[in-house]
PDB file of N, CA and C in Angstrom:
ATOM      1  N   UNK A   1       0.839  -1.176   0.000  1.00  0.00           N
ATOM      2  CA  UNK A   1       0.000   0.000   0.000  1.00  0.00           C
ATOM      3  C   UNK A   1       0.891   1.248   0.000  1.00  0.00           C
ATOM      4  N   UNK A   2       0.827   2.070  -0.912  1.00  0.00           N
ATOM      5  CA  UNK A   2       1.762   3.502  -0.948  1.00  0.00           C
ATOM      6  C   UNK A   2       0.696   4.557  -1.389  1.00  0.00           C
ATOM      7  N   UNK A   3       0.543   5.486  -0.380  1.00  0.00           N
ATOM      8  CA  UNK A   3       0.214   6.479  -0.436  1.00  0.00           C
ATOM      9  C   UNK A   3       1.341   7.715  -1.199  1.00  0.00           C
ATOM     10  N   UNK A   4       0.616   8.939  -0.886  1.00  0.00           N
ATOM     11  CA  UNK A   4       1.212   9.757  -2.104  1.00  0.00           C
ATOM     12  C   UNK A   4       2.472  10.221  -1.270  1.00  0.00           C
ATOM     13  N   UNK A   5       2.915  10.013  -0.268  1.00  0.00           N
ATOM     14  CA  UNK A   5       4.000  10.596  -0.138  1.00  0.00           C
ATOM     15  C   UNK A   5       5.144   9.498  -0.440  1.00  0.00           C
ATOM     16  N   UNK A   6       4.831   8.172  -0.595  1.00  0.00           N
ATOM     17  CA  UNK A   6       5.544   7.209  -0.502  1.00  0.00           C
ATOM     18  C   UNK A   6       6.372   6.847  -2.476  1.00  0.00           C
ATOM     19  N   UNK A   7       4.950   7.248  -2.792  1.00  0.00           N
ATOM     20  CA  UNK A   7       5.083   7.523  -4.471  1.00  0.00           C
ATOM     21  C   UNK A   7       6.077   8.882  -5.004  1.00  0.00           C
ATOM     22  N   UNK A   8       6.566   9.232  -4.165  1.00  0.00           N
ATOM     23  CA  UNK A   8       7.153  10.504  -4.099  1.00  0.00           C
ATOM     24  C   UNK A   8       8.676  10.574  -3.392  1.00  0.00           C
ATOM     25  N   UNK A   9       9.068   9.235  -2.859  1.00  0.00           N
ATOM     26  CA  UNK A   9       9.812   9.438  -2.158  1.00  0.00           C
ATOM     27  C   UNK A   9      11.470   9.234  -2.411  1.00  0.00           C
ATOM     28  N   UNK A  10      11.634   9.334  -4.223  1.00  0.00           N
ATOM     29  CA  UNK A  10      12.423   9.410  -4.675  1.00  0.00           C
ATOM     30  C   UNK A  10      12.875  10.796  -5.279  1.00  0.00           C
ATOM     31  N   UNK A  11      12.065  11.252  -5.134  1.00  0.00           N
ATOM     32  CA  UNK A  11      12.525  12.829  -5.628  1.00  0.00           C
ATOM     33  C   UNK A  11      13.580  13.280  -4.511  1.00  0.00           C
ATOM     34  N   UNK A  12      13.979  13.336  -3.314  1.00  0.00           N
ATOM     35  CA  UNK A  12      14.741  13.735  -2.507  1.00  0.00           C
ATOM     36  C   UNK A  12      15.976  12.998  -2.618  1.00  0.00           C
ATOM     37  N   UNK A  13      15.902  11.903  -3.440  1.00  0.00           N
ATOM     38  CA  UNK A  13      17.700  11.115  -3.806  1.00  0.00           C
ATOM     39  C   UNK A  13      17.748  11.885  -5.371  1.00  0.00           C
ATOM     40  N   UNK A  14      17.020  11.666  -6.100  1.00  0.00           N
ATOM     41  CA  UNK A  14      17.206  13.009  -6.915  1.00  0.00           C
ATOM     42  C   UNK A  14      17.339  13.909  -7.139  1.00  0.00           C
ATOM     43  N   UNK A  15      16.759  14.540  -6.382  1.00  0.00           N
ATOM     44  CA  UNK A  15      17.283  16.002  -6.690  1.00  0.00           C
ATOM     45  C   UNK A  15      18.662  16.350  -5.640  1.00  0.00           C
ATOM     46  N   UNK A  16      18.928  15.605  -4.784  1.00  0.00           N
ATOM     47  CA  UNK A  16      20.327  15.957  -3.798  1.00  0.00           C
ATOM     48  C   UNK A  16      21.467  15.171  -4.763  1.00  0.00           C
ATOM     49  N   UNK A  17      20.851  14.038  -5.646  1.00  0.00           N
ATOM     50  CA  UNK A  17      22.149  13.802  -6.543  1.00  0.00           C
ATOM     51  C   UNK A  17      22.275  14.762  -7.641  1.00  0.00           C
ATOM     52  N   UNK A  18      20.860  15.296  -8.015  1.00  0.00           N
ATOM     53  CA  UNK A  18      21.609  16.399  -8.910  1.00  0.00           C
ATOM     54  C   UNK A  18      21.991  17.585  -8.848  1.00  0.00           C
ATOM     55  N   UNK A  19      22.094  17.657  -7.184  1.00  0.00           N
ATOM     56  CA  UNK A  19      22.625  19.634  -6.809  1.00  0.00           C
ATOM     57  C   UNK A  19      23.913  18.525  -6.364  1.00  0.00           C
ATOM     58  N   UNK A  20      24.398  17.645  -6.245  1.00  0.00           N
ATOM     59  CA  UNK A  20      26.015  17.159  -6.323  1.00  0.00           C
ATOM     60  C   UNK A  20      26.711  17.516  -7.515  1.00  0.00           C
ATOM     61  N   UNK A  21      25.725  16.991  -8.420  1.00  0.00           N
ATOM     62  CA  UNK A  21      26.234  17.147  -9.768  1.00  0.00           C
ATOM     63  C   UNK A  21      26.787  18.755 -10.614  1.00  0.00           C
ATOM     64  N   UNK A  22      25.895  19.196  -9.736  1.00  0.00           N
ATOM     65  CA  UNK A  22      25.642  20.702 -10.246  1.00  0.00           C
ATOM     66  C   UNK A  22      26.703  21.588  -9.622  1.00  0.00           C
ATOM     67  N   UNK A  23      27.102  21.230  -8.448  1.00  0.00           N
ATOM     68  CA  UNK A  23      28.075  21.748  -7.678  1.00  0.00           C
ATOM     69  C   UNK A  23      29.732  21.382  -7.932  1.00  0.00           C
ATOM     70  N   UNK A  24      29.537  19.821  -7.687  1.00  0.00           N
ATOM     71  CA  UNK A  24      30.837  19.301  -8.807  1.00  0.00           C
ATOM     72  C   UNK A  24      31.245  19.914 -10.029  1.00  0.00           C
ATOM     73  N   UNK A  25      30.045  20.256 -10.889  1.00  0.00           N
ATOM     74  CA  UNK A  25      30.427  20.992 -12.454  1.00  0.00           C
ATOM     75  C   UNK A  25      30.753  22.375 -12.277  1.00  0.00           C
ATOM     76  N   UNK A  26      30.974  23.141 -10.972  1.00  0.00           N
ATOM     77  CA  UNK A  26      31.393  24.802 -11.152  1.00  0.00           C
ATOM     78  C   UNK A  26      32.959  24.396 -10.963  1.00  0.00           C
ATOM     79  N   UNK A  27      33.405  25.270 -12.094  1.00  0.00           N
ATOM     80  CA  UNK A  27      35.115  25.344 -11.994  1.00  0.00           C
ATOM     81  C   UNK A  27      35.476  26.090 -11.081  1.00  0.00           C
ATOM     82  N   UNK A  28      36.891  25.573 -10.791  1.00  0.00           N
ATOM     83  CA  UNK A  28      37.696  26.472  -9.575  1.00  0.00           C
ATOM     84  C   UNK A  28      36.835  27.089  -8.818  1.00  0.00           C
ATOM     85  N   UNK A  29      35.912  26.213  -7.534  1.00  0.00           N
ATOM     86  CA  UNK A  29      35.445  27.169  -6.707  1.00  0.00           C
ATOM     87  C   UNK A  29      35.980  27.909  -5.907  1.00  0.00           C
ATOM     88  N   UNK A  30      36.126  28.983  -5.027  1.00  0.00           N
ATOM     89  CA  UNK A  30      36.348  30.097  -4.741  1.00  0.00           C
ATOM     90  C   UNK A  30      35.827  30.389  -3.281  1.00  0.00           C
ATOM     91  N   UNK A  31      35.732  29.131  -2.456  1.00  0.00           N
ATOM     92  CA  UNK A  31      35.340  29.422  -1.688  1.00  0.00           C
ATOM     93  C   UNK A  31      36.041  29.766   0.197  1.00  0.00           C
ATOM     94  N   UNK A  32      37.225  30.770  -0.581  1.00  0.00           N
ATOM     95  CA  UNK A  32      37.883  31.234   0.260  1.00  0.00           C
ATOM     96  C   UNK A  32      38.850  30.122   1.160  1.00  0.00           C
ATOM     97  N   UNK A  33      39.369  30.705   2.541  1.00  0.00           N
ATOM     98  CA  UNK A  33      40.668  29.946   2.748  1.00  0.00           C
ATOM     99  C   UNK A  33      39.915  28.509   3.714  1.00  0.00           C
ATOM    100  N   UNK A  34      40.376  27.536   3.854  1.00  0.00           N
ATOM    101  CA  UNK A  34      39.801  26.605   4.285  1.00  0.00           C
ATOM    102  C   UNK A  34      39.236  26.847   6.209  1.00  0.00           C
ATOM    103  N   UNK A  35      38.508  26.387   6.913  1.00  0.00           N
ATOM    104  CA  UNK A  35      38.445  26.758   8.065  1.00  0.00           C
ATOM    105  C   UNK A  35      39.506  25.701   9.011  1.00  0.00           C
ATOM    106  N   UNK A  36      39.539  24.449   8.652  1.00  0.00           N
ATOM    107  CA  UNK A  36      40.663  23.386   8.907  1.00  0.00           C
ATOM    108  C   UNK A  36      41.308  23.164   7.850  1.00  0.00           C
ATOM    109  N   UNK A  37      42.227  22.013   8.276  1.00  0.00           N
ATOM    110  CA  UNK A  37      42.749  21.074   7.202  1.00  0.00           C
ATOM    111  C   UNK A  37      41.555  19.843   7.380  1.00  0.00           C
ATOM    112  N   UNK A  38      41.587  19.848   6.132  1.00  0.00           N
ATOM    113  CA  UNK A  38      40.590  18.616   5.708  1.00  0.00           C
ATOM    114  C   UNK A  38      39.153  18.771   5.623  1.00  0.00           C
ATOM    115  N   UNK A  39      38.735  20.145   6.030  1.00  0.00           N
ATOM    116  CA  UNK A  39      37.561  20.353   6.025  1.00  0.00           C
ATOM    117  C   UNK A  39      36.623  20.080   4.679  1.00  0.00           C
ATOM    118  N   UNK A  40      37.078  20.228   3.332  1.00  0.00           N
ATOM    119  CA  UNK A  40      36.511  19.348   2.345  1.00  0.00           C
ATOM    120  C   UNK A  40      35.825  18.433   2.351  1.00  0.00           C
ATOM    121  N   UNK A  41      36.734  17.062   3.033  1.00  0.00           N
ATOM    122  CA  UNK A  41      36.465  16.029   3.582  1.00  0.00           C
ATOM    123  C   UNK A  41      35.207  15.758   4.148  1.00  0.00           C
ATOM    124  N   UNK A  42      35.131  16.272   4.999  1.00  0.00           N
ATOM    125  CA  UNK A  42      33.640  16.780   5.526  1.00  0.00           C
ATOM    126  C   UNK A  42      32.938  17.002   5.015  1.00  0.00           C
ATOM    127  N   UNK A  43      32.774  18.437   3.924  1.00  0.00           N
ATOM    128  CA  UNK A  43      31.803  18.707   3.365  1.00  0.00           C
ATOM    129  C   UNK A  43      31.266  17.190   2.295  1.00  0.00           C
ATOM    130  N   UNK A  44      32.410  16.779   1.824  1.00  0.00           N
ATOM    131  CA  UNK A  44      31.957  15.469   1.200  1.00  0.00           C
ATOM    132  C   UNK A  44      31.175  14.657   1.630  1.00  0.00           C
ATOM    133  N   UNK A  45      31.679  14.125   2.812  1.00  0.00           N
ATOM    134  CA  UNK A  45      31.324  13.046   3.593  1.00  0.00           C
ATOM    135  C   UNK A  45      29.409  13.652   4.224  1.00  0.00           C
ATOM    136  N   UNK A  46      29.425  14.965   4.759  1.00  0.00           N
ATOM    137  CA  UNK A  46      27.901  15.331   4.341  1.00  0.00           C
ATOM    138  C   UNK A  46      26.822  15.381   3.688  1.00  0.00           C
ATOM    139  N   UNK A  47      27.624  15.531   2.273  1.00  0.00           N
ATOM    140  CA  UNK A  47      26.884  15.369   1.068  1.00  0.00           C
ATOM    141  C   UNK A  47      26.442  14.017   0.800  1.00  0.00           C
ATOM    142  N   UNK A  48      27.136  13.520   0.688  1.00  0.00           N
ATOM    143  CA  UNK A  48      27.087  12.077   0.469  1.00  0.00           C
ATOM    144  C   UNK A  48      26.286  11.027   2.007  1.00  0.00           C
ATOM    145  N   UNK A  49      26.031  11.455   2.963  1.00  0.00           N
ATOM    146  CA  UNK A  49      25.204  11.411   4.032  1.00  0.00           C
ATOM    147  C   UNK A  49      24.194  11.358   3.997  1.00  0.00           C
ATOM    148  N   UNK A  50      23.887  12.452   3.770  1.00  0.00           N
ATOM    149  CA  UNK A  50      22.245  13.157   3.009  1.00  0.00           C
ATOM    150  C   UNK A  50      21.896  12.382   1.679  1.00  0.00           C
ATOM    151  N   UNK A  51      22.883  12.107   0.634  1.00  0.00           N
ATOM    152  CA  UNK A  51      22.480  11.459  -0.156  1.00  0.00           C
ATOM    153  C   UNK A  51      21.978   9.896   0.255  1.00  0.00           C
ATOM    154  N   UNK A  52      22.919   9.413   1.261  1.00  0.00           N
ATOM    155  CA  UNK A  52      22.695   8.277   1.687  1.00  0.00           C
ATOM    156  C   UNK A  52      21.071   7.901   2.459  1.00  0.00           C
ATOM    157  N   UNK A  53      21.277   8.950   3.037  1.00  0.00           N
ATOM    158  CA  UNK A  53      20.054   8.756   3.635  1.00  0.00           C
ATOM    159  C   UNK A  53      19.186   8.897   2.773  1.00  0.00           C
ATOM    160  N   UNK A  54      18.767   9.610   1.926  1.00  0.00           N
ATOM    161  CA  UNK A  54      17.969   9.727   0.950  1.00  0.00           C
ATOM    162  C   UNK A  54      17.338   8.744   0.305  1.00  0.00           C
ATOM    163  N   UNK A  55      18.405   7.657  -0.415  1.00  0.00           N
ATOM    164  CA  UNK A  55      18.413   6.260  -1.120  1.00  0.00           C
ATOM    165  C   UNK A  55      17.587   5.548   0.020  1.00  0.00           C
ATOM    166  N   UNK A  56      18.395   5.225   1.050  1.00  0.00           N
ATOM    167  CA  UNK A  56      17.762   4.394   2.098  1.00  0.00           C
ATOM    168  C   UNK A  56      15.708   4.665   2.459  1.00  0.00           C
ATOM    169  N   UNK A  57      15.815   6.078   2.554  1.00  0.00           N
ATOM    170  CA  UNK A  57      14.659   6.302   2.283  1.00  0.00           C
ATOM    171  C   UNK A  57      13.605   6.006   1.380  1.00  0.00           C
ATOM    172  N   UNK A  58      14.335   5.962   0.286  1.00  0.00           N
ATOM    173  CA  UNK A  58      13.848   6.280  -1.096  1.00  0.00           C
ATOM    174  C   UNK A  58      13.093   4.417  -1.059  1.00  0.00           C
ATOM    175  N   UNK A  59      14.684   3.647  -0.834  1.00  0.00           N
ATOM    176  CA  UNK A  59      14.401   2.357  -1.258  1.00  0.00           C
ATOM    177  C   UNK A  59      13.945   1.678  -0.032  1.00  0.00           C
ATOM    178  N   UNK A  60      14.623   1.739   0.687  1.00  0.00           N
ATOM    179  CA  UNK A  60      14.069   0.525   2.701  1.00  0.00           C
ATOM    180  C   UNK A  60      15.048   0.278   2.759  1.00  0.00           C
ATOM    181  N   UNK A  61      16.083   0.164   1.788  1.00  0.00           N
ATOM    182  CA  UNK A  61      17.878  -0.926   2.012  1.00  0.00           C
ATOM    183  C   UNK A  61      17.981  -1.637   0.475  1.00  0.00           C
ATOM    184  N   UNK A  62      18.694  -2.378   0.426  1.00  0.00           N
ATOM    185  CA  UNK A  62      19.327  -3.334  -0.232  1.00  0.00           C
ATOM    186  C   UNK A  62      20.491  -2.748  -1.319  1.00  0.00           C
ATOM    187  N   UNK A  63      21.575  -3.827  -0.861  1.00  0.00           N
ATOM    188  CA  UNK A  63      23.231  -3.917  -1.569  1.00  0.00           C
ATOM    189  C   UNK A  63      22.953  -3.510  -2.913  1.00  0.00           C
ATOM    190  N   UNK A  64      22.338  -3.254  -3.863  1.00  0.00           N
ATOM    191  CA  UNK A  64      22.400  -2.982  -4.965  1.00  0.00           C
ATOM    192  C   UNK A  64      22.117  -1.395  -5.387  1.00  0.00           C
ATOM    193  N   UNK A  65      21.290  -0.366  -4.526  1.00  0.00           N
ATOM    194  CA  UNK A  65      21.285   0.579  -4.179  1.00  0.00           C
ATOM    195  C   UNK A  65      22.622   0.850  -3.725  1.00  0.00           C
ATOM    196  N   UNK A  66      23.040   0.162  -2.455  1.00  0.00           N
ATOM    197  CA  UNK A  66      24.061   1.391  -2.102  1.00  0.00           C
ATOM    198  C   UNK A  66      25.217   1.258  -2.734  1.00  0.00           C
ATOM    199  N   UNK A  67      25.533  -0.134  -3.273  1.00  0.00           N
ATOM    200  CA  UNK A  67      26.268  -0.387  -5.042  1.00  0.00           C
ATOM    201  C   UNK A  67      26.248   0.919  -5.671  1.00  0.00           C
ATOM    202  N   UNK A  68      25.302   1.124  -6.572  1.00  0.00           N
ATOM    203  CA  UNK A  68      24.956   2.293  -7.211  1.00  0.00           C
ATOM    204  C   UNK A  68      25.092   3.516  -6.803  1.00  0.00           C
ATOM    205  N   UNK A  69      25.587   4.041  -5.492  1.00  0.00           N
ATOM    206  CA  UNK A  69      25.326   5.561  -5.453  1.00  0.00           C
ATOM    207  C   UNK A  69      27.123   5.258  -5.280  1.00  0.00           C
ATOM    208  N   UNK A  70      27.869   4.033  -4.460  1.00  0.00           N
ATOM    209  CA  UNK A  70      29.265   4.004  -4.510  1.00  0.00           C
ATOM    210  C   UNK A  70      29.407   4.207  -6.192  1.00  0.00           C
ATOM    211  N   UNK A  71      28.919   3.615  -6.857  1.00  0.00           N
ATOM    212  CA  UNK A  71      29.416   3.497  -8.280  1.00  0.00           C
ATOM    213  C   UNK A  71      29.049   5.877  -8.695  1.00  0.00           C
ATOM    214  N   UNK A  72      28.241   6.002  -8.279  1.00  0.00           N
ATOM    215  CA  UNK A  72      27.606   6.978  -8.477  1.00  0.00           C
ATOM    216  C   UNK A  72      28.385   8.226  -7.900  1.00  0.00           C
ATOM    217  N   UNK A  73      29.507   8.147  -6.358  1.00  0.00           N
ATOM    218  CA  UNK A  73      30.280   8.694  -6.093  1.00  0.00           C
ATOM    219  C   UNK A  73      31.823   8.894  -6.976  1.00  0.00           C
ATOM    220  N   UNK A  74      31.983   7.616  -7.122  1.00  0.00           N
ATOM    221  CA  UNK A  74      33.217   7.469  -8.412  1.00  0.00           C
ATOM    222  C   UNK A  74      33.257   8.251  -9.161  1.00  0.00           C
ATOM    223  N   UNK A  75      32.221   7.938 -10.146  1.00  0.00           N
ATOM    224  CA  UNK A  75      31.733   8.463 -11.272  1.00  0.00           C
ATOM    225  C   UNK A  75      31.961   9.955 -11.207  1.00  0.00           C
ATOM    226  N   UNK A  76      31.355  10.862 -10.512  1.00  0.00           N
ATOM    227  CA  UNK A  76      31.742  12.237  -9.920  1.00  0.00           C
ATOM    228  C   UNK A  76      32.510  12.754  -9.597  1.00  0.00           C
ATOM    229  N   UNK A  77      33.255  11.743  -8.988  1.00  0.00           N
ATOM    230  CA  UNK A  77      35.531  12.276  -8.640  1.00  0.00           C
ATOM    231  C   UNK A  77      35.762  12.430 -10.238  1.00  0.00           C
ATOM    232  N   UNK A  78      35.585  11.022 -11.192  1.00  0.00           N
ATOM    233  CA  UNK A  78      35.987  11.117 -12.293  1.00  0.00           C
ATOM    234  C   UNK A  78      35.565  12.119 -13.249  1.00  0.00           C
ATOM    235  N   UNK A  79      34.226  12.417 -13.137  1.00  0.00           N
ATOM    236  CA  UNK A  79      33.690  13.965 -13.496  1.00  0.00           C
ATOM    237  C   UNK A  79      34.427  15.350 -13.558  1.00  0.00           C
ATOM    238  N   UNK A  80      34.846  15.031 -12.130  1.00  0.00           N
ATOM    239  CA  UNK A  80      35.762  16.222 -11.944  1.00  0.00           C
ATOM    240  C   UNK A  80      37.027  16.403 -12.199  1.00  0.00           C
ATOM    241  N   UNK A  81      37.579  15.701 -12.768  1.00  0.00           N
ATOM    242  CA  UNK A  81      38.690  15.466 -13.372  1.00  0.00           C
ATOM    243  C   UNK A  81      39.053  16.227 -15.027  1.00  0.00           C
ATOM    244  N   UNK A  82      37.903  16.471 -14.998  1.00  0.00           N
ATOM    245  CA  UNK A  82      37.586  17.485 -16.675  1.00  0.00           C
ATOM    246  C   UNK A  82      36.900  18.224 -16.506  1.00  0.00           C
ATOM    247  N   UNK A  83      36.722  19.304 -14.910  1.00  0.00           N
ATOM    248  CA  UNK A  83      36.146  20.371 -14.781  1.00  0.00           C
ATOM    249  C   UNK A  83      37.786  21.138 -14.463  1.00  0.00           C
ATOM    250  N   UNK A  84      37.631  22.634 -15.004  1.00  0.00           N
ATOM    251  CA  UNK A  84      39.086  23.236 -14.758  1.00  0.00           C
ATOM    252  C   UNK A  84      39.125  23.531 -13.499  1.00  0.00           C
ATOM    253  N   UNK A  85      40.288  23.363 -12.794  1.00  0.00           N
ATOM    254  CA  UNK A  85      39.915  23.911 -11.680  1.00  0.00           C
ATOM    255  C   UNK A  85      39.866  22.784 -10.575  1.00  0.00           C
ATOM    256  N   UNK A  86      39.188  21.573 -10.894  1.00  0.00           N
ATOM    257  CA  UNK A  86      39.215  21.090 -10.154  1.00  0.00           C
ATOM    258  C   UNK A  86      39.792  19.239  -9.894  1.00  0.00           C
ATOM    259  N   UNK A  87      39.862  18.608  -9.442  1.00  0.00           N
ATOM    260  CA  UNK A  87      40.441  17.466  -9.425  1.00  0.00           C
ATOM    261  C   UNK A  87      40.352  16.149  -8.969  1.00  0.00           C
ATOM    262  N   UNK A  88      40.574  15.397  -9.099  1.00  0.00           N
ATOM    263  CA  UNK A  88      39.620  13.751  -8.569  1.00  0.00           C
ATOM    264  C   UNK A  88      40.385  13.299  -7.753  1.00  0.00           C
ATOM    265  N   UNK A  89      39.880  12.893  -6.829  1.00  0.00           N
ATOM    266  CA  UNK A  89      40.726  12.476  -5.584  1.00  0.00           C
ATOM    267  C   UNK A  89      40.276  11.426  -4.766  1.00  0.00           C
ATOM    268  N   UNK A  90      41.106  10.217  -4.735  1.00  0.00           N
ATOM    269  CA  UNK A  90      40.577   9.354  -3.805  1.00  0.00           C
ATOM    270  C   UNK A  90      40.024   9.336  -2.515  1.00  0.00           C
ATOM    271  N   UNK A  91      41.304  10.838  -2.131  1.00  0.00           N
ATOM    272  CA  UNK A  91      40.067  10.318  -0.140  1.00  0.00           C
ATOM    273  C   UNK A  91      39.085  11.893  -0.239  1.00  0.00           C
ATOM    274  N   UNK A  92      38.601  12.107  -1.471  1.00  0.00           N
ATOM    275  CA  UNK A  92      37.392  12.447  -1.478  1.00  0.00           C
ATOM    276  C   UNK A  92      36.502  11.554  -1.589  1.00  0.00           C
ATOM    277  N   UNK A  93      36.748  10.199  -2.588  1.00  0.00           N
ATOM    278  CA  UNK A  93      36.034   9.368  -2.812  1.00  0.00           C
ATOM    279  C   UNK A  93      35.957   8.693  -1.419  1.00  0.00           C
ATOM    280  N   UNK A  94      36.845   8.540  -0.748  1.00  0.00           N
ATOM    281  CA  UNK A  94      36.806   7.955   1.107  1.00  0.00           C
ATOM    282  C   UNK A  94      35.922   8.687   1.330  1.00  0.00           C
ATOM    283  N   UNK A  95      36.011   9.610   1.784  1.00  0.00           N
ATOM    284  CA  UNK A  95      34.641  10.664   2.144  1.00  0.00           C
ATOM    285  C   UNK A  95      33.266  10.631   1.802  1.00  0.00           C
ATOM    286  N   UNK A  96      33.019  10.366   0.459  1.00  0.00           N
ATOM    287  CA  UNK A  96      32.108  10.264  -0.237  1.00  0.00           C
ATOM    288  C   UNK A  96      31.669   8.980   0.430  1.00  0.00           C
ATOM    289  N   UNK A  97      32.018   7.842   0.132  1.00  0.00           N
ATOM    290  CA  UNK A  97      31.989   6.790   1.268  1.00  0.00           C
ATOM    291  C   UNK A  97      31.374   6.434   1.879  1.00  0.00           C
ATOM    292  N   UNK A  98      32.495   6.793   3.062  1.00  0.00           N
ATOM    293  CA  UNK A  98      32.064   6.945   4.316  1.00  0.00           C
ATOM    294  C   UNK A  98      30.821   7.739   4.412  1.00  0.00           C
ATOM    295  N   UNK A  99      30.279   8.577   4.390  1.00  0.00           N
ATOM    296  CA  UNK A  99      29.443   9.323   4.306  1.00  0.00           C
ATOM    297  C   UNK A  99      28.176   8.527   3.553  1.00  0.00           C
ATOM    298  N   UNK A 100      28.121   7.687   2.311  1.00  0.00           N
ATOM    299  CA  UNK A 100      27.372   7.478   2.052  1.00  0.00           C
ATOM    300  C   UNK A 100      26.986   5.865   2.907  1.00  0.00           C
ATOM    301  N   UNK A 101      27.901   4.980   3.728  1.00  0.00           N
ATOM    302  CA  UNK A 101      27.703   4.300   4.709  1.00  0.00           C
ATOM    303  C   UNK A 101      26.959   4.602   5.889  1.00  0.00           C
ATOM    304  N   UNK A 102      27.227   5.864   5.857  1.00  0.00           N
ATOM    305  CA  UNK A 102      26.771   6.136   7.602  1.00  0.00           C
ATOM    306  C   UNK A 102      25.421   6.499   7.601  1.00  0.00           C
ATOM    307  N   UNK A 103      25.293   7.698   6.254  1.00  0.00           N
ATOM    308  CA  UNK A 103      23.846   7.687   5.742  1.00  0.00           C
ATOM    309  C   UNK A 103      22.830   6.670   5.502  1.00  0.00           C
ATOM    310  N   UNK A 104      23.276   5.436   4.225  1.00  0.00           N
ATOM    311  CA  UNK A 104      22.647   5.035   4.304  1.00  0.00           C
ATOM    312  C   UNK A 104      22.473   3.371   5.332  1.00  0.00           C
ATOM    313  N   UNK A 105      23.068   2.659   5.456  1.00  0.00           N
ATOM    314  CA  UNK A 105      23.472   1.780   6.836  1.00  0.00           C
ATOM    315  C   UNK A 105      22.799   2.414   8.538  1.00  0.00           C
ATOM    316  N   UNK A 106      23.641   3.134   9.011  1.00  0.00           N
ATOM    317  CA  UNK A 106      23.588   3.184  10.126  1.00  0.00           C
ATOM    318  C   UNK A 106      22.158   4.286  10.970  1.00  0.00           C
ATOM    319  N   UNK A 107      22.004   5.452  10.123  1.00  0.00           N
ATOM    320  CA  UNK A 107      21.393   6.395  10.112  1.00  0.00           C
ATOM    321  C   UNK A 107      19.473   5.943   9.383  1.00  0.00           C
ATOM    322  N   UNK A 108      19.757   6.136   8.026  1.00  0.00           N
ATOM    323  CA  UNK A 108      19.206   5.373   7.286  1.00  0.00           C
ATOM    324  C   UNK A 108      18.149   4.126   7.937  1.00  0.00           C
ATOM    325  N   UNK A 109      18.646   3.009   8.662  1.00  0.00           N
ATOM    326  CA  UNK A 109      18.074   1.881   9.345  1.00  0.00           C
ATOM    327  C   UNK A 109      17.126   2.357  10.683  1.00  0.00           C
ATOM    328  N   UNK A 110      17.953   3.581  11.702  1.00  0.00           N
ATOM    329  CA  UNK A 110      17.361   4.102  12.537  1.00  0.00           C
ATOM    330  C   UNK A 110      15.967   5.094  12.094  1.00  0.00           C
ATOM    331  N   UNK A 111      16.350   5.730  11.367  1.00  0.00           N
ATOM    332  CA  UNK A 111      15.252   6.838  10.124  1.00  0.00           C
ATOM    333  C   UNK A 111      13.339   5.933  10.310  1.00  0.00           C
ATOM    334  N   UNK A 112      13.929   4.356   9.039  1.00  0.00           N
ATOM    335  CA  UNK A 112      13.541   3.547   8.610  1.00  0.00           C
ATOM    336  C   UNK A 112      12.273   2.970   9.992  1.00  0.00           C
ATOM    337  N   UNK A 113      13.149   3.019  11.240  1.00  0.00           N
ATOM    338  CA  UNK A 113      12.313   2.224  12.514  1.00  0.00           C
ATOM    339  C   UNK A 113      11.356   3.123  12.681  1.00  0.00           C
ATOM    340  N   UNK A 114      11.777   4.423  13.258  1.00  0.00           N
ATOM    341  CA  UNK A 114      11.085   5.183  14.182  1.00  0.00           C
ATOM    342  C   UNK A 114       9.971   5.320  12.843  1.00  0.00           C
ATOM    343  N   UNK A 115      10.376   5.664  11.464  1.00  0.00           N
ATOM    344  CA  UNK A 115       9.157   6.208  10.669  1.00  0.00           C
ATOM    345  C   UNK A 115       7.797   4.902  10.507  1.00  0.00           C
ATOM    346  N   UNK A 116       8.885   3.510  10.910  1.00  0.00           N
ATOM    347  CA  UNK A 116       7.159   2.735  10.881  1.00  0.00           C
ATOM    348  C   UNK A 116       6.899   2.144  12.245  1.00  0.00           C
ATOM    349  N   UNK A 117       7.159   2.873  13.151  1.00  0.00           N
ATOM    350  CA  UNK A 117       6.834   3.108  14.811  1.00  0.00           C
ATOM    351  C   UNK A 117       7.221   1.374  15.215  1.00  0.00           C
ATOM    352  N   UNK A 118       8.572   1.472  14.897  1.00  0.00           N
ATOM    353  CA  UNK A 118       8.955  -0.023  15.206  1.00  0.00           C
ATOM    354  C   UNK A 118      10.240   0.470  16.301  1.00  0.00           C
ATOM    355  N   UNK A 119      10.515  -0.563  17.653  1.00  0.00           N
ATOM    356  CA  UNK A 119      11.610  -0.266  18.139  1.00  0.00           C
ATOM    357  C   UNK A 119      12.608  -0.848  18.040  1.00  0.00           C
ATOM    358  N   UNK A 120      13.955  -0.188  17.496  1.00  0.00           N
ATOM    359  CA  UNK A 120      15.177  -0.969  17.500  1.00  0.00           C
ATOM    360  C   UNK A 120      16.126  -0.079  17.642  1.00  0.00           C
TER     361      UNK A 120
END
């Protein structure tokens, strides 16, 4: 049984994968001096969080989803590799990751309980 919000509940892994996309494609961003070292990292590992969670939402779970958004993080380092300015990097792809583990796995599963008033 899916009601209309449930029929709907892929638009939020969509559209957060395509403001990744959209953000990845601006050259040389400009966004002043870093606040740490590694703080990038982070912002990655957020993005990819939110995305995670998203999927998990979107779908309930299963390895072939979160297959696809790893394949889907790649894909985007390698993207950026032919934007000027900017460059592909593995422990962004760590980041990306991680981030999309914690989202969708750990976070994601908890999300999943409380929304069908189950306790775990």
């Amino acid at each position: 049984m899916v009601n209309s919000l449930g029929r709907r509940r892929w638009l939020g892994a969509i559209v957060w994968a395509a403001a990744i996309l959209v953000v990845s494609s601006i050259p040389s961003p400009t966004l002043g001096p870093p606040l740490f070292p590694g703080c990038d990292k982070v912002a990655h590992f957020i993005e990819y969080l939110i995305l995670g969670l998203a999927l998990r939402y979107w779908t309930g779970g299963g390895v072939a989803m979160g297959a696809a958004a790893l394949v889907f993080a790649a894909l985007d380092e390698i993207h950026q590799r032919f934007i000027p300015g900017r460059e592909m990097s593995f422990w962004d792809f760590a980041a990306d990751a991680a981030g999309l583990a914690v989202g969708y796995l750990a976070l994601g599963r908890k999300i999943l309980t409380r929304h069908k008033g189950i306790e775990g």
